[in-house]
Every structure is written in C-alpha cells, then in structure tokens.
Protein backbone atom coordinates (compact mmCIF):
# COMPACT_ATOMS: atom_id res chain seq x y z
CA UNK A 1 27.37 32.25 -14.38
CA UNK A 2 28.56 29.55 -12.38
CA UNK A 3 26.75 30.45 -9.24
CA UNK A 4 24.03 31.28 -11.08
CA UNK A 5 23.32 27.62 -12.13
CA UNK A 6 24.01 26.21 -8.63
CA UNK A 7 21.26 28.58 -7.26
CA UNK A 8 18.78 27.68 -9.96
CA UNK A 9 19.60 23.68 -9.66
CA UNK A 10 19.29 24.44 -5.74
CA UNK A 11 15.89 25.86 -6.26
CA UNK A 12 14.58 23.12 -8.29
CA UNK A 13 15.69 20.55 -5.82
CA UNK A 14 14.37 22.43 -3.08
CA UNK A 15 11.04 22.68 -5.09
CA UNK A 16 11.21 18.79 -5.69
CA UNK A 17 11.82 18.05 -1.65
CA UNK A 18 9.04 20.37 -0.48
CA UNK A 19 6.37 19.19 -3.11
CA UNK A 20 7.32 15.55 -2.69
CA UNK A 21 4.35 14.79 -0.49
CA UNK A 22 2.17 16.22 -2.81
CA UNK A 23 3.54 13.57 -5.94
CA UNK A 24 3.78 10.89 -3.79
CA UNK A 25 0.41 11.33 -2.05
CA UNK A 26 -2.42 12.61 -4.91
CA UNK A 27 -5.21 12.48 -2.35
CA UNK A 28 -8.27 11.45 -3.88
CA UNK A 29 -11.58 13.56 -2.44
CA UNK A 30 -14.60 12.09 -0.51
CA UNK A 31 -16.25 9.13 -2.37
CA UNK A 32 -18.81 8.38 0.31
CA UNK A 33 -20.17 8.96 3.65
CA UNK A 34 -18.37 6.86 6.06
CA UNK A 35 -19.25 4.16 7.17
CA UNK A 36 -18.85 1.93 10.49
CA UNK A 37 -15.27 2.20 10.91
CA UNK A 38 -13.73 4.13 13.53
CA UNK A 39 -10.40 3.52 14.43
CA UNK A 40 -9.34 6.66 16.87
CA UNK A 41 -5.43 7.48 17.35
CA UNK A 42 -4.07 9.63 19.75
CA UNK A 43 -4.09 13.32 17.32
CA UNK A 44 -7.02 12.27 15.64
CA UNK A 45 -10.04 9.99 14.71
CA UNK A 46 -9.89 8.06 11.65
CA UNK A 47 -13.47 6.91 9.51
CA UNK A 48 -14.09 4.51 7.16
CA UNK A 49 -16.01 1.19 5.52
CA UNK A 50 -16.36 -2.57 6.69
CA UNK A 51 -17.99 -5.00 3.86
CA UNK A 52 -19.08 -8.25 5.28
CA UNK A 53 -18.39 -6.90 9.11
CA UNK A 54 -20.23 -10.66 10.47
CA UNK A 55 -17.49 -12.32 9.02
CA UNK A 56 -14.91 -15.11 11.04
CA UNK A 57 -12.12 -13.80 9.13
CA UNK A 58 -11.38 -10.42 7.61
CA UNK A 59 -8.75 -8.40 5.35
CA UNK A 60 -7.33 -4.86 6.29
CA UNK A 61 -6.67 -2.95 2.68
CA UNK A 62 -4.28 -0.84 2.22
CA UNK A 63 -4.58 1.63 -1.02
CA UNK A 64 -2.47 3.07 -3.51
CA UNK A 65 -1.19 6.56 -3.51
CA UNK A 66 -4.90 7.62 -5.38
CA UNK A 67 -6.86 5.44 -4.84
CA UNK A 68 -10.09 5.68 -4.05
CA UNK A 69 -11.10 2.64 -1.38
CA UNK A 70 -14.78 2.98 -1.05
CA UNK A 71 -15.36 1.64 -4.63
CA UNK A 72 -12.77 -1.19 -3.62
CA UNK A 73 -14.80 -2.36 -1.22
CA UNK A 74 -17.95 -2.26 -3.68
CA UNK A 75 -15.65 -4.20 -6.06
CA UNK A 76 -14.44 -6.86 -4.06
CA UNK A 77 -17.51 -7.38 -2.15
CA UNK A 78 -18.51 -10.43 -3.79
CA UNK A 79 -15.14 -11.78 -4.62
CA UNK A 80 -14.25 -12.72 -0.70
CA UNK A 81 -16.10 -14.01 2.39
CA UNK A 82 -14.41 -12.37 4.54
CA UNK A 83 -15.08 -9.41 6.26
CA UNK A 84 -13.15 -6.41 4.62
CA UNK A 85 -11.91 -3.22 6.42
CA UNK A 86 -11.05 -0.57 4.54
CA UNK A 87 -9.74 2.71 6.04
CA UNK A 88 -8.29 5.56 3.52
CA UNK A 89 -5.16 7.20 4.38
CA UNK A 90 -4.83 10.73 6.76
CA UNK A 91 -5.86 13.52 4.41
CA UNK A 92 -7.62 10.92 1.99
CA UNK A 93 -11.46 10.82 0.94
CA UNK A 94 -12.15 13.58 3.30
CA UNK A 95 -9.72 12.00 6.01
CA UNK A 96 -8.81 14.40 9.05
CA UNK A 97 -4.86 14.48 8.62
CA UNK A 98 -1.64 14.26 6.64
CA UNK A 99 -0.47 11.60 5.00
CA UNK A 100 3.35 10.48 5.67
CA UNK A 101 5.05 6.99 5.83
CA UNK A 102 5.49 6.97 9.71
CA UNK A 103 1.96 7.74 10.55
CA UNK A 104 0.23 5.81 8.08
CA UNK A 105 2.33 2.69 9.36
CA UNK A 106 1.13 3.74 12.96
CA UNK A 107 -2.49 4.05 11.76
CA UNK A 108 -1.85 0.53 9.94
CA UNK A 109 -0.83 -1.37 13.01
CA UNK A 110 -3.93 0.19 15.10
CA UNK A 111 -6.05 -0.57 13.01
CA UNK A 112 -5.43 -4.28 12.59
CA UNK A 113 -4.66 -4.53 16.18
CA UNK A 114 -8.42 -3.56 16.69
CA UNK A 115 -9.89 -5.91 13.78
CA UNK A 116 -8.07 -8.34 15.83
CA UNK A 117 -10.19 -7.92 18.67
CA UNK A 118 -13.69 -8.62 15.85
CA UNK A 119 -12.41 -11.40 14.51
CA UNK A 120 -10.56 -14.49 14.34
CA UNK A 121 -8.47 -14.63 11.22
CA UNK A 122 -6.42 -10.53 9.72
CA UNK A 123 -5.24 -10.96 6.70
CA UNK A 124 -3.63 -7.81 4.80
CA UNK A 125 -3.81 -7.01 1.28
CA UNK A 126 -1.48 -4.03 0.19
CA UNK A 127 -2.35 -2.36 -3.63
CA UNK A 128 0.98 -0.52 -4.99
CA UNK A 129 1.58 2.51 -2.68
CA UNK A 130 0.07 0.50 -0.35
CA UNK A 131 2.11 -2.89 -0.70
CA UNK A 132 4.91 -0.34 1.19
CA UNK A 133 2.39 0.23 4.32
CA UNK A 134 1.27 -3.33 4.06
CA UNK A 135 4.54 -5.07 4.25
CA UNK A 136 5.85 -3.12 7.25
CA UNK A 137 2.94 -3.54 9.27
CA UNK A 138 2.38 -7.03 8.60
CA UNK A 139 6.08 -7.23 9.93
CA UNK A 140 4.49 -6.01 13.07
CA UNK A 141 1.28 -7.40 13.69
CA UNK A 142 1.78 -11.29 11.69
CA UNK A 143 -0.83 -11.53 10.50
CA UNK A 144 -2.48 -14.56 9.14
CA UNK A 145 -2.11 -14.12 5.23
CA UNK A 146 -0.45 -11.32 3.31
CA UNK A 147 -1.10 -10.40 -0.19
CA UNK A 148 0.63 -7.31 -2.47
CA UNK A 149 -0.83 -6.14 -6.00
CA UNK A 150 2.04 -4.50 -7.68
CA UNK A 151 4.37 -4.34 -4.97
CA UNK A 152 7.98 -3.14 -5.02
CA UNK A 153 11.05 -3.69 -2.92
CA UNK A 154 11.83 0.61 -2.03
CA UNK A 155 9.45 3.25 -2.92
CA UNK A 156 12.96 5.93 -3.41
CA UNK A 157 14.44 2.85 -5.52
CA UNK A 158 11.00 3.09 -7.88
CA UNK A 159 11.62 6.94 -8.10
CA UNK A 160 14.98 6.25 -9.10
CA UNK A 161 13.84 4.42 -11.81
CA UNK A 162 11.78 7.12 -13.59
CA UNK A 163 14.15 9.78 -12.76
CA UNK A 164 17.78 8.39 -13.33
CA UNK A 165 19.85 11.39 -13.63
CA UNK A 166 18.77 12.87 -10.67
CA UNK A 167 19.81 12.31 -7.28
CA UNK A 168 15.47 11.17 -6.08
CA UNK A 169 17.05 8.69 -3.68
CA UNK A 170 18.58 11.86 -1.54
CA UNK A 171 15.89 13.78 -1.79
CA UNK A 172 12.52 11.50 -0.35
CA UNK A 173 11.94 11.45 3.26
CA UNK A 174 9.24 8.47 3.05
CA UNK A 175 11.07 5.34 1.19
CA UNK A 176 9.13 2.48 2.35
CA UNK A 177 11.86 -0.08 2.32
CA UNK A 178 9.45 -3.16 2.26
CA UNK A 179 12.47 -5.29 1.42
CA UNK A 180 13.91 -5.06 4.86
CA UNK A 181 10.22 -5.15 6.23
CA UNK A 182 10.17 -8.91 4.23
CA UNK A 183 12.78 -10.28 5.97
CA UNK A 184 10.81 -10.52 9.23
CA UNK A 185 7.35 -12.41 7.76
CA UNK A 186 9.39 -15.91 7.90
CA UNK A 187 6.06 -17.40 9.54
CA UNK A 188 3.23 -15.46 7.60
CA UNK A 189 2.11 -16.86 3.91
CA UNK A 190 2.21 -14.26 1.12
CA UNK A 191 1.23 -14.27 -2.42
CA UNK A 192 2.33 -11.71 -4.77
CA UNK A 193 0.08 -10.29 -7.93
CA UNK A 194 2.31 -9.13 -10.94
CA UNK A 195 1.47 -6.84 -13.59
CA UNK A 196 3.83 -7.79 -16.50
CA UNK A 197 3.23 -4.58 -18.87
CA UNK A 198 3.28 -2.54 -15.33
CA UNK A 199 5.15 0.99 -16.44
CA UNK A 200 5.16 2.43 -13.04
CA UNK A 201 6.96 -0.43 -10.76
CA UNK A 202 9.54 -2.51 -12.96
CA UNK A 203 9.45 -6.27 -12.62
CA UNK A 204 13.25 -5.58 -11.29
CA UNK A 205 11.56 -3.92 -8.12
CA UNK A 206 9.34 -6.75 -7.29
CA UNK A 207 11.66 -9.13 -8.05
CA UNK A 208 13.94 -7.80 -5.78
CA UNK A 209 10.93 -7.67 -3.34
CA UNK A 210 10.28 -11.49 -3.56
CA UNK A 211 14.31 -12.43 -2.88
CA UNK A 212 13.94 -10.47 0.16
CA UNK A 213 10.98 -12.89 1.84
CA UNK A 214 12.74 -15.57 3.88
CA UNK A 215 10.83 -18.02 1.98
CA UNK A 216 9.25 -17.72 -1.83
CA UNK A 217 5.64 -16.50 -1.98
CA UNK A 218 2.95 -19.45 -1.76
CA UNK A 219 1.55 -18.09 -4.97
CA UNK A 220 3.27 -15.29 -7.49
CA UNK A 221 0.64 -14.44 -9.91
CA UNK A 222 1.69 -12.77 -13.45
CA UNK A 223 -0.97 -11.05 -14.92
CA UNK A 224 -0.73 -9.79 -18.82
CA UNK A 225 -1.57 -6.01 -17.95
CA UNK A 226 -0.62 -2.19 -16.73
CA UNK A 227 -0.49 -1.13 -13.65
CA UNK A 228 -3.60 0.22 -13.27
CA UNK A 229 -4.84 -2.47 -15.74
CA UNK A 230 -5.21 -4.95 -12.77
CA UNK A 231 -8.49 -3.61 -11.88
CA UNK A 232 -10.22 -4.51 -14.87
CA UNK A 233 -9.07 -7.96 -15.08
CA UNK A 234 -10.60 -11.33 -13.54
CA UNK A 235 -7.59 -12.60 -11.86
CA UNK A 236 -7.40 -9.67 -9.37
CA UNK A 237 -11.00 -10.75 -8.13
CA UNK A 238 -9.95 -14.24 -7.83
CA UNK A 239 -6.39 -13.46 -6.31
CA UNK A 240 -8.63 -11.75 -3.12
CA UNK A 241 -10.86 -15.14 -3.25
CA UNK A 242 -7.56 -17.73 -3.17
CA UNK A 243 -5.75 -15.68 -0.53
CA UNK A 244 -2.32 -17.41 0.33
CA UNK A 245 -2.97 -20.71 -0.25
C-alpha cells in the first residue's frame, strides 16, 4: 500500500514537472501577419510589430504568459509617442521556437540591443509574465526607463502561493527571480503599476519586488482592479504615456 502511494504521488509530480512549460507558457496562436520586425538569433529568426517605428525614443514590450501582443500594440498606439517594438515570445503567435526563461532573456537582450542601434532613448515595459523577462534584461542592457504591470518578485514564489501544500518551488525549472535581477538597476528609473484586487500575483510578491530595487520606484501606481482588469482601465494607458517620471 505504501509503495503504492509513493509511485502514484511520483507520477503526479512527474506529470506536474514535464507539463510545467505548458501552464506556465499558454501560447496564444497567430493574431496577425508580421510586421517589420526582424530580430534574427543564432537557431532561429524571430518576427514581429513596430508602432510609431520614426520615433526618437522607443519601448521594447514584453508580454504575459498569453498574451496576445499585436492587439497591444493597436491599444497603446495612441497612448505613447514613442516608437513601440513588440516581439511575441518563441513558440508565440505563430513564433518559430520554444519558449523557456533562458532563451527568452537571450532574445530580450538582442532585441533591445538592436532597437538601440534605431533610436536614441529604450525604454522597457514588462506585463506580468513578462515583468520576469523585463527585469532581468533591463539588468543587462540599462536601459533608459523601466516600467512593470503586475510584476512579482519570483515566478516559483507566485506558484507557491496558489499551490501551498505542494513542494512547486522544487519542481519549476524557469523561476524568474526578478528580485535579484532589481538589485542591479541602481541607475535606471522604474515605475511600478499595481493591481490591488489582482488574484494571480499577491501584493506580498510585488511588495517584495519593490524592497529589492536599490532605490524606491519613481512612481508606484495602485490601481482598483484584477489582474487582467488592468487592460480595461484608463490608468494603464496613461501609465505608458508618464513613463518613469
């Protein structure tokens, strides 16, 4: 009986390790043909949309686990001046690839590297997931302004909170510890949008998130909604427009 149990828990965890990728990265299909972006990496070449491409200054978006970032860029289009860069994740929207924390941080880092090279001010803006890819390649690159919708201090830490009684922490391969990512952005200006009825990432996560930034966020925005709520509500528009400042 005994063994029996420890072979059927073994199983489930086994299940749980395997099809992590697949909970953690809900790959949304193609949304639309792709546009001007090409940003091409040494297995493969990545696609995807620039709004406002004549711009001085631009922002590099990274999206959340399914999210769709085509329609971001339709969204947002009027609510900055700057040029916006959008680039879905490896398997994403059609996206040649798999999707995994080390690569997409690679991809990151190219890809601002070569907005870099179009213009004179990167900003990075990081939506839930993407807050995790954001914050670590920011770290990196330093760029001129970061900002994070719904961000969290450890993806494994934000599992753990849904799933208490079982050991999640163990078992995920791509953690996203943005919180030790923070602690090298002691020169780049970051403001932080908060979803106070958010009932995927806790306040506890982004709070911890904040403590970790050498200094406190220029602006830390609370906004009276879900997670997912944030995209139908003004502030999010005008938290793109204000920037870190």
């Amino acid at each position: 009986m005994i063994l029996a149990i420890v072979v059927i828990v073994g199983i489930f965890f086994a299940v749980l390790f395997f099809a992590q990728n697949r909970l953690i990265y809900p790959a949304p299909p193609p949304s639309a043909p792709w546009g001007k972006l090409v940003l091409k990496r040494p297995d493969i070449t990545l696609h995807g949309w620039i709004v406002h491409p004549e711009a001085d200054s631009a922002w590099v978006v990274f999206g959340g686990n399914a999210l769709a970032l085509n329609p971001v860029g339709d969204q947002w289009r009027d609510c900055t001046d700057r040029a916006i860069y959008l680039m879905p994740y490896r398997g994403y929207e059609g996206q040649a690839g798999s999707p995994g924390e080390k690569a997409l941080v690679a991809d990151g880092i190219a890809l601002v590297k070569q907005v870099e090279q179009a213009h004179r001010r990167v900003g990075i803006i990081g939506v839930s997931l993407g807050t995790g890819v954001a914050t670590q390649v920011a770290a990196q690159t330093q760029p001129d302004q970061l900002l994070l919708v719904t961000p969290y201090d450890r993806l494994d830490l934000v599992a753990q909170d849904h799933y208490p009684y079982l050991p999640v922490r163990w078992l995920m391969r791509d953690t996203y510890d943005s919180a030790a990512a923070a602690a090298n952005l002691r020169n780049v200006p970051v403001a932080i949008l908060q979803a106070d009825q958010d009932e995927i990432i806790s306040a506890a996560r982004t709070q911890a998130l904040v403590a970790a930034f050498p200094s406190k966020p220029v602006r830390w925005l609370h906004v009276p909604t879900s997670h997912n709520g944030v995209w139908e509500r003004p502030e999010l528009c005008s938290f793109v427009k204000r920037g870190a400042t």
